[in-house]
Each structure stands twice: as structure tokens, then as C-alpha cells.
C-alpha atoms as a PDB file:
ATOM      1  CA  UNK A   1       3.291  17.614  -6.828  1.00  0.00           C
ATOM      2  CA  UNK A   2       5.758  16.076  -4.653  1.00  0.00           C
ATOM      3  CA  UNK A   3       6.707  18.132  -1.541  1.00  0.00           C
ATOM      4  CA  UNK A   4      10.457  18.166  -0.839  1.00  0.00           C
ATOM      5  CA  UNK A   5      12.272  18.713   2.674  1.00  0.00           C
ATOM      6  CA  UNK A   6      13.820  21.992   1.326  1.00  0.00           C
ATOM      7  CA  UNK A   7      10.015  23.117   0.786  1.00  0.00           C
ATOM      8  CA  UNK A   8       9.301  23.277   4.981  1.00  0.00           C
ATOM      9  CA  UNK A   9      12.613  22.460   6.672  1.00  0.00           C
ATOM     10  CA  UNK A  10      14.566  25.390   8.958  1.00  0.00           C
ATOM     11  CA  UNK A  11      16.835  27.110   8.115  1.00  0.00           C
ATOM     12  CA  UNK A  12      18.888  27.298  11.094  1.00  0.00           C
ATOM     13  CA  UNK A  13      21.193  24.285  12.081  1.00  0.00           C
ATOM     14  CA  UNK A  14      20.713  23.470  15.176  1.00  0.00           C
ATOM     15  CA  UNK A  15      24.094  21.980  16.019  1.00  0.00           C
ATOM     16  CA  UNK A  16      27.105  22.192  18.569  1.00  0.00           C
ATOM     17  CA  UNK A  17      30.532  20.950  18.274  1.00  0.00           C
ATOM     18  CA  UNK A  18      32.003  17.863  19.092  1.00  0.00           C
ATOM     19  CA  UNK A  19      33.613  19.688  22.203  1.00  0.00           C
ATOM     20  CA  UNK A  20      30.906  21.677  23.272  1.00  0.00           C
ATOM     21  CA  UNK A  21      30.460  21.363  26.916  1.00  0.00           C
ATOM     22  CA  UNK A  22      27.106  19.776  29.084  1.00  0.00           C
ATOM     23  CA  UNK A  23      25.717  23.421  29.800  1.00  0.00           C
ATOM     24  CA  UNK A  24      26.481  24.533  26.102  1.00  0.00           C
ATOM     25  CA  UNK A  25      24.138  21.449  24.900  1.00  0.00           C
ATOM     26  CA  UNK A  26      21.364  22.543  27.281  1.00  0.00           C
ATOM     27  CA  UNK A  27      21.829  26.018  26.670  1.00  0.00           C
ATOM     28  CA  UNK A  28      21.316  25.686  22.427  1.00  0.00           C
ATOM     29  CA  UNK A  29      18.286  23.062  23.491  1.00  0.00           C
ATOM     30  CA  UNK A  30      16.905  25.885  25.478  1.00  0.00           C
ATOM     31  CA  UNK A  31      17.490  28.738  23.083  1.00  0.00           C
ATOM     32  CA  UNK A  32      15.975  26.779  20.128  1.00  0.00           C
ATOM     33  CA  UNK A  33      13.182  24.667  22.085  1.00  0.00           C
ATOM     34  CA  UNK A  34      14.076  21.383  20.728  1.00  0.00           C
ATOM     35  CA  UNK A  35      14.958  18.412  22.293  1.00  0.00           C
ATOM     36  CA  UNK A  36      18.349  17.026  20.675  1.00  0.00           C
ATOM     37  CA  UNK A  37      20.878  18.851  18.972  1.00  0.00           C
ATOM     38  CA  UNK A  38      23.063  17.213  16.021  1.00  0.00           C
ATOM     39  CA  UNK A  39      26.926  17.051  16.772  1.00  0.00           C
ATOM     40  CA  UNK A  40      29.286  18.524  13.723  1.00  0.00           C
ATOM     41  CA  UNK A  41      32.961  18.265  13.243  1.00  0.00           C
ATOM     42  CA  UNK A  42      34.995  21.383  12.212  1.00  0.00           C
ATOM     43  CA  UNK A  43      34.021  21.403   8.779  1.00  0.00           C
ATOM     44  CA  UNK A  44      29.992  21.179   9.685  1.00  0.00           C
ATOM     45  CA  UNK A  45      29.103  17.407   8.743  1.00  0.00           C
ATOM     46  CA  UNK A  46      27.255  15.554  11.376  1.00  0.00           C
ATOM     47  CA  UNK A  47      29.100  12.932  13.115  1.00  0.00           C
ATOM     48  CA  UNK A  48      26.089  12.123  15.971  1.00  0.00           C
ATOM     49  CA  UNK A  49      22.902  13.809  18.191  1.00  0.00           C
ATOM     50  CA  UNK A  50      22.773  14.957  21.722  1.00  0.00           C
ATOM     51  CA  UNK A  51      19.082  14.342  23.249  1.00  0.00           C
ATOM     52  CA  UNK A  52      17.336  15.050  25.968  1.00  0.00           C
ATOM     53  CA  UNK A  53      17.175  11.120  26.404  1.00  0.00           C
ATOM     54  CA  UNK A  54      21.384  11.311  26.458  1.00  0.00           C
ATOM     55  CA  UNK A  55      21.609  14.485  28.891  1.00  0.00           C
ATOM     56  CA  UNK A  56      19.051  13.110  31.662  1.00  0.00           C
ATOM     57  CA  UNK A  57      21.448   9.689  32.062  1.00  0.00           C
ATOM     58  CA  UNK A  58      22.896  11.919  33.949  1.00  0.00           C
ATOM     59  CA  UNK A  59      20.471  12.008  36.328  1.00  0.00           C
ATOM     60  CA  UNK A  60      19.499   8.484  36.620  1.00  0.00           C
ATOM     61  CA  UNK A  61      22.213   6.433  35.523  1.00  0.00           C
ATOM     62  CA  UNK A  62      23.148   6.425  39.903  1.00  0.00           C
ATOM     63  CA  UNK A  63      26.362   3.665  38.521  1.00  0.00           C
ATOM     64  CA  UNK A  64      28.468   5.239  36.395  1.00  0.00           C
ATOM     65  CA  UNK A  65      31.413   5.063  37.716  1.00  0.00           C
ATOM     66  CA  UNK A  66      31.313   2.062  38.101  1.00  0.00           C
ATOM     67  CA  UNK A  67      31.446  -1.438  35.798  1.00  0.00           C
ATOM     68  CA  UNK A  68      30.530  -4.896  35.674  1.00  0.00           C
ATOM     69  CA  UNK A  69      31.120  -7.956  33.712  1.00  0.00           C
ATOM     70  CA  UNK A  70      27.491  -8.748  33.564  1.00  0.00           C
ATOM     71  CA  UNK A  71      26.468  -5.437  31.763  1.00  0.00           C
ATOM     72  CA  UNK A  72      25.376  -5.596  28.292  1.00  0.00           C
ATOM     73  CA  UNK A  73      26.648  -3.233  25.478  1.00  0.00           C
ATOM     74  CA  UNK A  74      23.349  -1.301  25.316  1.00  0.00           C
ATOM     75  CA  UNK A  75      24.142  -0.851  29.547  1.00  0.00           C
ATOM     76  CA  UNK A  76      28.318  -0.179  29.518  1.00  0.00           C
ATOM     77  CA  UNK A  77      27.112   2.667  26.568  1.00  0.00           C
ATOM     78  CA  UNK A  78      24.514   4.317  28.669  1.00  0.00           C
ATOM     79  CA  UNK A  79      27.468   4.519  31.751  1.00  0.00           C
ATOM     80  CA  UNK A  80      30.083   6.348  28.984  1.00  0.00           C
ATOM     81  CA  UNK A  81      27.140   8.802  28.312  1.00  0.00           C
ATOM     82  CA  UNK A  82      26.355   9.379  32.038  1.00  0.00           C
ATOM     83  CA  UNK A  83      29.778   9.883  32.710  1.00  0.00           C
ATOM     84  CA  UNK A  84      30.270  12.408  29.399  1.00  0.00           C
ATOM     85  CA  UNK A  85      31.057  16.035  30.107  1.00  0.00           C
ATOM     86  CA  UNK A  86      31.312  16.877  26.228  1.00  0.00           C
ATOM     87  CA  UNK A  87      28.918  16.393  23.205  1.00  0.00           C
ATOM     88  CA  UNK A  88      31.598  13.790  21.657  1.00  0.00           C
ATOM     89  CA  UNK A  89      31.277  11.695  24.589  1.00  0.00           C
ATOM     90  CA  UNK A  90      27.366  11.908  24.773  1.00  0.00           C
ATOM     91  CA  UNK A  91      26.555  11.760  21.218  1.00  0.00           C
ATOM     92  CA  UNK A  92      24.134   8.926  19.998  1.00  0.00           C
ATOM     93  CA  UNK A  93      26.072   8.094  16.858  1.00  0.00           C
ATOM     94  CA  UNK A  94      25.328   8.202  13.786  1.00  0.00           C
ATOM     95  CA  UNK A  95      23.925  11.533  13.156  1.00  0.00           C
ATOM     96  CA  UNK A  96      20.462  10.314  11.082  1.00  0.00           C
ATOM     97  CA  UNK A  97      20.319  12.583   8.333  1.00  0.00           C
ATOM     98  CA  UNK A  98      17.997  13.795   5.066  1.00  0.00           C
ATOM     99  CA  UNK A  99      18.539  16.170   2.177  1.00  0.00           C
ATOM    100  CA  UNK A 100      17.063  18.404   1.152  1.00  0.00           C
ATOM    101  CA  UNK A 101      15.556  16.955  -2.350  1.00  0.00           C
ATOM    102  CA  UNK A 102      13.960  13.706  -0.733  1.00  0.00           C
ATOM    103  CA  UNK A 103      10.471  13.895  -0.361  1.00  0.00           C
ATOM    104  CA  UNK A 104       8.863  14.850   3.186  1.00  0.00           C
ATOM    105  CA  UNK A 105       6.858  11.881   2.855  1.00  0.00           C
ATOM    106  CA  UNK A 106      10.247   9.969   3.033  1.00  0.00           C
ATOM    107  CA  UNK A 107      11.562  12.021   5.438  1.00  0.00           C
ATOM    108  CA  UNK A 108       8.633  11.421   7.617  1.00  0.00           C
ATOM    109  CA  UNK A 109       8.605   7.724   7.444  1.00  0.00           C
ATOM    110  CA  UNK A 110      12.532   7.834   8.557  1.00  0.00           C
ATOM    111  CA  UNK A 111      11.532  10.003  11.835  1.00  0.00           C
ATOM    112  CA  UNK A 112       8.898   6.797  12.257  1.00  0.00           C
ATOM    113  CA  UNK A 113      11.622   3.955  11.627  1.00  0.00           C
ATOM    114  CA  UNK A 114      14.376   5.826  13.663  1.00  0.00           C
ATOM    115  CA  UNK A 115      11.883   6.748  16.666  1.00  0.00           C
ATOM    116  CA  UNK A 116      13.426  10.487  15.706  1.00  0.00           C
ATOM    117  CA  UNK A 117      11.606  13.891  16.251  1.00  0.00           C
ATOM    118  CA  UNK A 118      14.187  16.229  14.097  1.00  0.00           C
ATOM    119  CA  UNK A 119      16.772  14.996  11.044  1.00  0.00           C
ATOM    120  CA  UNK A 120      19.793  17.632   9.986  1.00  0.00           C
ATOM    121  CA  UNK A 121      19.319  18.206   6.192  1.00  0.00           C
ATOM    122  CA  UNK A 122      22.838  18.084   5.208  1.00  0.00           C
ATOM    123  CA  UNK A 123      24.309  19.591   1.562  1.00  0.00           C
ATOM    124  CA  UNK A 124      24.213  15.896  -0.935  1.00  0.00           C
ATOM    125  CA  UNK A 125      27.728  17.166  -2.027  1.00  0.00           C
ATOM    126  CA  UNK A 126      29.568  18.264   0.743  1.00  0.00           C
ATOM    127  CA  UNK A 127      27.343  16.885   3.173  1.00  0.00           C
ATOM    128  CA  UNK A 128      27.694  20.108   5.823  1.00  0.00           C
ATOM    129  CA  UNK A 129      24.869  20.476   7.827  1.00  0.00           C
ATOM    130  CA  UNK A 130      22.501  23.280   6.141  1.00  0.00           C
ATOM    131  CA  UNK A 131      19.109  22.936   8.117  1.00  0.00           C
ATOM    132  CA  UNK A 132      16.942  21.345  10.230  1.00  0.00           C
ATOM    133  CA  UNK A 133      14.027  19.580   9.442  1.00  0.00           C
ATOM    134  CA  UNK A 134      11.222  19.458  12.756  1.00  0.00           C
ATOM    135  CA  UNK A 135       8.259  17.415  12.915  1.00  0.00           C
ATOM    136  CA  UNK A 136       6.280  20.497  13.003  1.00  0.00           C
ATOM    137  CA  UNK A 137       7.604  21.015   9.392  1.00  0.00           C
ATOM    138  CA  UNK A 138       6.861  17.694   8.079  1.00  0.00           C
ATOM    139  CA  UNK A 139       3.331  18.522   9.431  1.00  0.00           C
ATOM    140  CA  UNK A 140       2.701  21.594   7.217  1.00  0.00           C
ATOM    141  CA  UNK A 141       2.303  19.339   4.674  1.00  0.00           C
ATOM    142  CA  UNK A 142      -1.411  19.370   6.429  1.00  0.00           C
ATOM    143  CA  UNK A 143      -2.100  22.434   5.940  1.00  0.00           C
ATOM    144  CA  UNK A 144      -2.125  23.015   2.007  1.00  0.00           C
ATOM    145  CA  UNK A 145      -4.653  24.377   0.232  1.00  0.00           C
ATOM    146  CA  UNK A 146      -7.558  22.598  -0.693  1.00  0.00           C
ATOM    147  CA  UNK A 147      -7.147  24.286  -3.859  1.00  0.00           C
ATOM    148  CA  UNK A 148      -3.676  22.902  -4.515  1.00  0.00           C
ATOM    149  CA  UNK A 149      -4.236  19.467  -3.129  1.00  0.00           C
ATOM    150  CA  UNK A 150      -7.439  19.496  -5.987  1.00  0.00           C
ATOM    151  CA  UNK A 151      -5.341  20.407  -8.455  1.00  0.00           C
ATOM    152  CA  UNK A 152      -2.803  17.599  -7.182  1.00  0.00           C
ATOM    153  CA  UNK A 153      -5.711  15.006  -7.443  1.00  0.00           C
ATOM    154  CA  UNK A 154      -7.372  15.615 -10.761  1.00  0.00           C
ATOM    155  CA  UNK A 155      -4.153  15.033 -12.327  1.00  0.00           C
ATOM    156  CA  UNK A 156      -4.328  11.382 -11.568  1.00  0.00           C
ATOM    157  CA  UNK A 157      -7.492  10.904 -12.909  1.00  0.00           C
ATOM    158  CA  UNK A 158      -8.373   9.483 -16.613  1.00  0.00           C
ATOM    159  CA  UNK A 159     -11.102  11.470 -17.096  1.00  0.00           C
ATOM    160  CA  UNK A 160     -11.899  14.871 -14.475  1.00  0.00           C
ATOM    161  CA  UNK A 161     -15.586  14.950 -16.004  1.00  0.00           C
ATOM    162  CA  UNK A 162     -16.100  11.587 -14.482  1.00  0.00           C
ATOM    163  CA  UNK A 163     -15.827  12.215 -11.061  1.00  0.00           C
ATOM    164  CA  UNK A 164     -17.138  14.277  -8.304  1.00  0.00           C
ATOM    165  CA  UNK A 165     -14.110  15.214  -6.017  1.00  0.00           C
ATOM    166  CA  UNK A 166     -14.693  17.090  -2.338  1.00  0.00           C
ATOM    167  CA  UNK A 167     -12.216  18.587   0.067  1.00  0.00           C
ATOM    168  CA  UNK A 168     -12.523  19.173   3.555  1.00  0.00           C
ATOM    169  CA  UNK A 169      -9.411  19.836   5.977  1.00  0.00           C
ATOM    170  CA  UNK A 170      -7.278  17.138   3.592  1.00  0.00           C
ATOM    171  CA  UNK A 171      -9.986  14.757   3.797  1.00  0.00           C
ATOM    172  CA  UNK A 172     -10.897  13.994   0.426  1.00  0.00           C
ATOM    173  CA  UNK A 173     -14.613  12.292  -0.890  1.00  0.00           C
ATOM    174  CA  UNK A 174     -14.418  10.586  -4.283  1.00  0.00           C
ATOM    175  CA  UNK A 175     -17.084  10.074  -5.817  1.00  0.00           C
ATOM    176  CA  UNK A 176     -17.785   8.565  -9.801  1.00  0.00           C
ATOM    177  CA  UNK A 177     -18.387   5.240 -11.628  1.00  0.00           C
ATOM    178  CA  UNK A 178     -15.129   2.859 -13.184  1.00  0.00           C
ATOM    179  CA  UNK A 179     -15.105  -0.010 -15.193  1.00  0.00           C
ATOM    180  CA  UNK A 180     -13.626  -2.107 -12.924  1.00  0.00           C
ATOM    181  CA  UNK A 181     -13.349  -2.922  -9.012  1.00  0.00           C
ATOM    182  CA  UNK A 182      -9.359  -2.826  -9.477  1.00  0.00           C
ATOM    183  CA  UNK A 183      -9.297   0.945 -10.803  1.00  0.00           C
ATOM    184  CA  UNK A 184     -11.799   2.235  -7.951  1.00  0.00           C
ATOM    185  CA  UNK A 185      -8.645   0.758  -5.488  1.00  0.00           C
ATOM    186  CA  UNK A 186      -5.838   2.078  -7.608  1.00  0.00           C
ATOM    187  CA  UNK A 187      -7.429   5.637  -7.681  1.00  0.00           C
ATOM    188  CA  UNK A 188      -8.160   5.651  -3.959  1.00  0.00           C
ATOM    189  CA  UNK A 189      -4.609   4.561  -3.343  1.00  0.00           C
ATOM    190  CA  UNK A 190      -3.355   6.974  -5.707  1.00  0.00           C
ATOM    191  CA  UNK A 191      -5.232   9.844  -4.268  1.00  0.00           C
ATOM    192  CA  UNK A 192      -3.703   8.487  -0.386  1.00  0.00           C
ATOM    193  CA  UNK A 193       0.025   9.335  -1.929  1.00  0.00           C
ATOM    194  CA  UNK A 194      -0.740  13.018  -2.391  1.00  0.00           C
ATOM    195  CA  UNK A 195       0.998  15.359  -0.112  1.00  0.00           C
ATOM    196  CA  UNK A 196      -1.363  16.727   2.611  1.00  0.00           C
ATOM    197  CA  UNK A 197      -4.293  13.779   1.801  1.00  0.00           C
ATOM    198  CA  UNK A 198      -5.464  13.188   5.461  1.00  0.00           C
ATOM    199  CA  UNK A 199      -7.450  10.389   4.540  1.00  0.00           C
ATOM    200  CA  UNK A 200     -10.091   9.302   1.373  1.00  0.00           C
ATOM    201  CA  UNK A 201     -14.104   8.433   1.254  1.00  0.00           C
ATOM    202  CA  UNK A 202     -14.509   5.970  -1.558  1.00  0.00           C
ATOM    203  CA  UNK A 203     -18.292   6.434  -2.660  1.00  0.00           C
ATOM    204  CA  UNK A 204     -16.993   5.008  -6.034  1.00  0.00           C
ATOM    205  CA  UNK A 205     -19.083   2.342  -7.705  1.00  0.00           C
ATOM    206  CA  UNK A 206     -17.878  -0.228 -10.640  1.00  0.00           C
ATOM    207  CA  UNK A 207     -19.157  -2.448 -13.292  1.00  0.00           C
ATOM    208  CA  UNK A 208     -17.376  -5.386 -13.192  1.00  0.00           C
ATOM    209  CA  UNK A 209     -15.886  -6.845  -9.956  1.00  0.00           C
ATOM    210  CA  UNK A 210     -12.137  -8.045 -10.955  1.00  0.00           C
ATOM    211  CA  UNK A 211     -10.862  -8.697  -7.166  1.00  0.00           C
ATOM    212  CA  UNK A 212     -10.284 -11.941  -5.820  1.00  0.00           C
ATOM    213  CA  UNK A 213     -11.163 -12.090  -1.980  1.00  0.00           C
ATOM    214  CA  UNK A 214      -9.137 -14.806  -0.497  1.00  0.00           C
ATOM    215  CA  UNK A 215     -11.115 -15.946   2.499  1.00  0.00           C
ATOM    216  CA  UNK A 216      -9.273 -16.375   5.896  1.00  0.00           C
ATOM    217  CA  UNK A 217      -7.868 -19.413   7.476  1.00  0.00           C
ATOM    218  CA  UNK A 218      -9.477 -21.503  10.130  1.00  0.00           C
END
């Protein structure tokens, strides 16, 4: 079973307007304990995110006012955020977003690519902001069952009778004999993809080795 973002995200959109004020943007950060907030127009789609990252440039970003030829883009943006009184002018744009049918496991993959701890789940029609989605939720996923994640991995297997399957805290030992080398990997692999799989033992064995190990360069 495939775990979707509208399975664990919040409820609650965390957001502020595009002309919400410096203390407004702290004071929403502080009320929900998170550490960005996503920026929404006046009909609720994201246009950017405020983080904590954006607000302290206040603090150390000692040149703001003034400029230089020899700054870079990355530099000359990080002054126009110091500088910023309003969530329009400190926004990180774009907003980074998910919905709420894509798969957590997708959803936690783009927090890794986008080095992001929170995505706004936004409607796929309208796309207005209709949740939050943590890293605390994506982490639930941890927590299943061991019932359901058994149920989840003896549907991937040819034969149930076959195998001896344990689960501890996610961590799953498989144990059983295959024809070949190349089905022991598929199943283990198979068995990784399940939402909530921590990790997986392999105490398969195999009749026939089908694998070609392609020895390493000198």
C-alpha cells in the first residue's frame, strides 16, 4: 500500500501574506513551532517561504545598505532580504510545493533534493494552499504496524508458503530459498520500497547464481 501525503500531512496551513510584517512572520513561527512559513497571495496559492535562515540575515548581513559591483547575485539577494521589512521582500521564491496524492516517499525525497524541512500541500486544481506537510509527518511512516507492513510484504511475494518473514521496529528478516540469485535481489529490493521498511536481512539462499560481478578497475 502506497502511503500518500494526505495520509500524515497537517491540516493547518501555516502561511502569512505577502504583506505580513517581520514580527507577524516570527510571531506565526512561534505560535506553530516551525521554522519557515510559506508566503500566499490573496487567493491562498503559494508564491514563496519565509525561514528562519531569511529572518536571521537580519542579524548578520552588517552591509545592507550598502552595494558593490563585486557582489555576486547569490550576495546582492541576501542584502534585499536583510533589508526586507515584509514577507514579499524576504520570501525565498518559489514556494516548493506537494499534493496531496503523491506518495510520502516522493515527498520525502523532495525535502532531501531541496535541503527543505516542511512543503505546503496545495489543492492540484486550484492550487490554494490546504496543509502542511512536516518532517515529523513524513516520519510516521515509521511507525506502522508490523501487522500492516506484513501484510504489505507478502503481497509481493510468488509464493507466502515459501518464505519465513520477521518484523521488528520496520526492520524486516527474509528468509526462504529462490531459483535464482536475480529474484533473491529483486525481492529484497522490492521489500526496501514498502512504506515504513527501515531496512531488510537477506538470509535468502538460491540455486543457480545468474549475476555477473564485474570486477573493479586497477
Amino acid at each position: 500500500m502506497t502511503i500518500e501525503v494526505k495520509d500524515v500531512m497537517g491540516r493547518v496551513a501555516i502561511a502569512v501574506l505577502e504583506d505580513a510584517s517581520f514580527a507577524e512572520i516570527v510571531g506565526a513561527m512561534k505560535r506553530f513551532a516551525v521554522g519557515a512559513v510559506t508566503v500566499i497571495d490573496t487567493d491562498r496559492r503559494p508564491v514563496g517561504v519565509v525561514s528562519e535562515e531569511d529572518l536571521l540575515l537580519k542579524e548578520t548581513d552588517t552591509v545592507r545598505h550598502s552595494a558593490s559591483i563585486f557582489e555576486s547575485r547569490h550576495q546582492r539577494l541576501e542584502h534585499h532580504k536583510a533589508a526586507g521589512v515584509k514577507a514579499e521582500q524576504l520570501m525565498t521564491t518559489p514556494a516548493i510545493t506537494i499534493t496531496p496524492g503523491a506518495s510520502v516517499r516522493d515527498a520525502a525525497r523532495l525535502m532531501h533534493d531541496k535541503r527543505v524541512k516542511q512543503l505546503p500541500v496545495i489543492d492540484p486544481v486550484t492550487g490554494r494552499i490546504i496543509g502542511t506537510l512536516h518532517q515529523r509527518d513524513v516520519l510516521r511512516v515509521f511507525t506502522r504496524p508490523a501487522a500492516d507492513l506484513m501484510a504489505d510484504i507478502t503481497a509481493l511475494l510468488p509464493n507466502r508458503e515459501a518464505f519465513a518473514i520477521e518484523v521488528d521496529q520496520g526492520i524486516v528478516t527474509l528468509g526462504g530459498r529462490v531459483e535464482r540469485n536475480s529474484q533473491a535481489v529483486a525481492l529484497v529490493k522490492s521489500i526496501h520500497g514498502v512504506e515504513g521498511v527501515v531496512d531488510v536481512v537477506s538470509e535468502l539462499t538460491f540455486d543457480k547464481e545468474d549475476l555477473i560481478v564485474v570486477p573493479p578497475l586497477l
